[in-house]
Protein backbone atom coordinates (compact mmCIF):
# COMPACT_ATOMS: atom_id res chain seq x y z
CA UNK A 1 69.87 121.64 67.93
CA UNK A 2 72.10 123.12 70.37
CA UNK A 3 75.98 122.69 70.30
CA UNK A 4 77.61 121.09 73.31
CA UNK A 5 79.39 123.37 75.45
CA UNK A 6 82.44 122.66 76.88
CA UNK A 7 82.46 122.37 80.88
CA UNK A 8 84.40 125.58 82.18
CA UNK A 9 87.50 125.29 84.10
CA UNK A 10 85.37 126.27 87.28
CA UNK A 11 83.18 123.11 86.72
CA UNK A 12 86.83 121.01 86.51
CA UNK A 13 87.74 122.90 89.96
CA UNK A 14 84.64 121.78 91.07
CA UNK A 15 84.75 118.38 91.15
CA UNK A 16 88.49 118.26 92.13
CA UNK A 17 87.29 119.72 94.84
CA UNK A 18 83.98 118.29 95.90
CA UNK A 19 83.77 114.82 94.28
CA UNK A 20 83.27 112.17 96.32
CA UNK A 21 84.31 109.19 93.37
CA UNK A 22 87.24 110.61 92.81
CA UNK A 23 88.77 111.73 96.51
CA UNK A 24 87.77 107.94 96.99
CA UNK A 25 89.58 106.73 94.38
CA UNK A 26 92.41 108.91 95.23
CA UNK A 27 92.33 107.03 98.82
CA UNK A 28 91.73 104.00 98.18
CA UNK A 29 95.15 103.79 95.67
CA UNK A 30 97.34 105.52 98.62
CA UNK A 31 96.16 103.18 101.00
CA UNK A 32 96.79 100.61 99.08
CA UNK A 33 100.13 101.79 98.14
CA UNK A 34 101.29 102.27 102.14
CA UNK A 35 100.21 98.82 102.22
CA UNK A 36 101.53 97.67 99.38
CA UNK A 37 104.87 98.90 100.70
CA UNK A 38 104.55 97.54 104.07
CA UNK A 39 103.69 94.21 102.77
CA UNK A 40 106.26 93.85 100.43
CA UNK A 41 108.29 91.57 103.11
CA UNK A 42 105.47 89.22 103.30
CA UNK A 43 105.50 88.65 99.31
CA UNK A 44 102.07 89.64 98.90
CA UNK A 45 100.30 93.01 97.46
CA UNK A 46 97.31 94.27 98.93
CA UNK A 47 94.99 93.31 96.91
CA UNK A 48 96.79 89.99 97.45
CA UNK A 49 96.35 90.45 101.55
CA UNK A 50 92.52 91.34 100.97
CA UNK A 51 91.70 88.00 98.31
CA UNK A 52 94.06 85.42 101.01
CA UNK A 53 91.83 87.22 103.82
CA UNK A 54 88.39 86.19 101.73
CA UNK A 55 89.58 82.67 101.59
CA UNK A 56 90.52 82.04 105.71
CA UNK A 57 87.22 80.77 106.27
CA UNK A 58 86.37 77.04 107.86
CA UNK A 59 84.36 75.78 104.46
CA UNK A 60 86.14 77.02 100.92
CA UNK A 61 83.68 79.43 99.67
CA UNK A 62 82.70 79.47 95.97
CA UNK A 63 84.02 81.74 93.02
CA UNK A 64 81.52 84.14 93.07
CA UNK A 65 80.97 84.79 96.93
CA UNK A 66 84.78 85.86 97.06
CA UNK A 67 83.49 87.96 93.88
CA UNK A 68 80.96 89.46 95.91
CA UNK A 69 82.53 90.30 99.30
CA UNK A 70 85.35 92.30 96.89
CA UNK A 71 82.95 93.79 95.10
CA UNK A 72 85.23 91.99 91.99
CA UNK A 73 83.69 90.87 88.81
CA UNK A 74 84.35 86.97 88.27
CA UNK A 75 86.59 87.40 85.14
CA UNK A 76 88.82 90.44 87.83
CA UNK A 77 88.58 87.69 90.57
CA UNK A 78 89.77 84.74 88.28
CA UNK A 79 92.60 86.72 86.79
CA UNK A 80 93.26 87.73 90.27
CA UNK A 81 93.59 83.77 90.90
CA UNK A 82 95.98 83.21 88.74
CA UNK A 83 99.41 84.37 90.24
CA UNK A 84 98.15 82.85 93.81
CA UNK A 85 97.46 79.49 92.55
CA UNK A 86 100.88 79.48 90.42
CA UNK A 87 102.75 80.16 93.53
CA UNK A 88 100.50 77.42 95.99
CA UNK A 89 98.81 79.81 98.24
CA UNK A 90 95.72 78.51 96.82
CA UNK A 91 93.77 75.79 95.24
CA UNK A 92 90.66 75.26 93.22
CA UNK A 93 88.54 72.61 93.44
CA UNK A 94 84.96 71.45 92.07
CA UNK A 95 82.18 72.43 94.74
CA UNK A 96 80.63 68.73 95.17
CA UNK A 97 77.19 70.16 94.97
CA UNK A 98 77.43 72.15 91.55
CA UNK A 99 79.76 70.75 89.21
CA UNK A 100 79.86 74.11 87.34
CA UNK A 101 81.29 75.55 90.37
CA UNK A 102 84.63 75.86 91.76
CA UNK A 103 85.71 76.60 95.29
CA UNK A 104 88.73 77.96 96.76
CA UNK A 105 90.84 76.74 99.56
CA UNK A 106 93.78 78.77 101.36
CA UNK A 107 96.74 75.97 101.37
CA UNK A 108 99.33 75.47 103.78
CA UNK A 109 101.64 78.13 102.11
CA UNK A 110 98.78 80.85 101.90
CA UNK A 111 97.98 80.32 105.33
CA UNK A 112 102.18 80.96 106.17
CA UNK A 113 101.70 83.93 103.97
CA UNK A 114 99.26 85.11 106.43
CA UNK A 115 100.94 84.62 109.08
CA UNK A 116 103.71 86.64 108.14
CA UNK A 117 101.24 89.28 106.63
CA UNK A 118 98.81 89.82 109.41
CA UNK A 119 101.06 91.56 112.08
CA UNK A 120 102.15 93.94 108.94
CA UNK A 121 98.68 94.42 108.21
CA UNK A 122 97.81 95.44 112.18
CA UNK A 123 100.68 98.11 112.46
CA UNK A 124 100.05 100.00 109.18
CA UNK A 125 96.39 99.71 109.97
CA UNK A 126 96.64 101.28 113.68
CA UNK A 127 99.25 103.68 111.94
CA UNK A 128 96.69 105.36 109.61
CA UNK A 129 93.45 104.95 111.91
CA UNK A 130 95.75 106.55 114.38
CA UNK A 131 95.85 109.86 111.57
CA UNK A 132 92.11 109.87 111.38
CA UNK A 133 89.53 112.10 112.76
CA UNK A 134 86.86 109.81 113.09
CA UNK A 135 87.74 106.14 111.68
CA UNK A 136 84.52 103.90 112.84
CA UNK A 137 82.52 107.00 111.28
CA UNK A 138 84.48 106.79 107.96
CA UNK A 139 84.54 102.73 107.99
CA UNK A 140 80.36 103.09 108.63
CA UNK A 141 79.70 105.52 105.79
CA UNK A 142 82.55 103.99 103.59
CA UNK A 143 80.22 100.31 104.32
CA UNK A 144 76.75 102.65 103.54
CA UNK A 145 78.62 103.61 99.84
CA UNK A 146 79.32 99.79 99.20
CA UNK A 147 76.41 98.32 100.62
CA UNK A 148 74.19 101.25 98.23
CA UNK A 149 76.48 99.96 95.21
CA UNK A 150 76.29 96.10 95.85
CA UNK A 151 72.43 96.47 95.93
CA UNK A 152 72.13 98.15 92.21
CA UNK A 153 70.74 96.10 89.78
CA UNK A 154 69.55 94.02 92.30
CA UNK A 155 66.43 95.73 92.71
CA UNK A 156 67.77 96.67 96.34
């Protein structure tokens, strides 16, 4: 049996250099740090902005649609929940057609939140496109990665 080898500090240069998980990771939290910052005033995180978003629909979707579009587990999305619903900017209620279900609904304060959130959200987001070589290339391969992801284990 042969013993392990350690990787060499040329392998760890490597993929600081060249991988593609983690320079996404790296940009996905500083983007959602700028707009973290920028949407401070509005009382809401990011993530906060992105879950509210999911919900401004004309029919309250279901738990695990929301789940889906954020690429969020349920027990993520539900914790998630939590802080929105304590502070009324949503609501929960049983889907009428599947009493195990539960669908959410924006409420009258969550839609004010957007309201105040939205024209943050438009300036930081013309800001950084602005910085960017190519954004509707980077937006289509960055949909090709999640698409590719959402469709494992699915036999997609």
């Amino acid at each position: 049996m042969q013993t392990p080898v350690n990787p060499s500090f040329q392998t760890t240069l490597l993929v600081r250099d060249t991988c593609l998980c983690l320079h996404a990771q790296r940009a996905a939290r500083a983007l959602a740090r700028r707009f973290d910052v920028a949407l401070k005033p509005a009382g809401i995180t990011s993530g906060q902005f992105s879950l509210l978003m999911s919900l401004n629909r004309p029919q309250p979707p279901n738990l695990s649609s929301v789940a889906t579009l954020l690429a969020m587990d349920r027990t993520t999305l539900t914790a998630n929940l939590k802080p929105l619903e304590r502070r009324g900017l949503i609501e929960t209620q049983p889907d009428p057609t599947d009493k195990r279900a539960r669908l959410l609904r924006l409420t009258a304060a969550g839609r004010e939140a957007l309201v105040g959130a939205v024209p943050i959200w438009k300036a930081v987001h013309v800001e950084i496109e602005r910085g960017l070589a190519d954004a509707e290339k980077l937006r289509a391969e960055l949909m090709v990665l999640s698409r590719s992801d959402s469709q494992e284990g699915t036999g997609g």
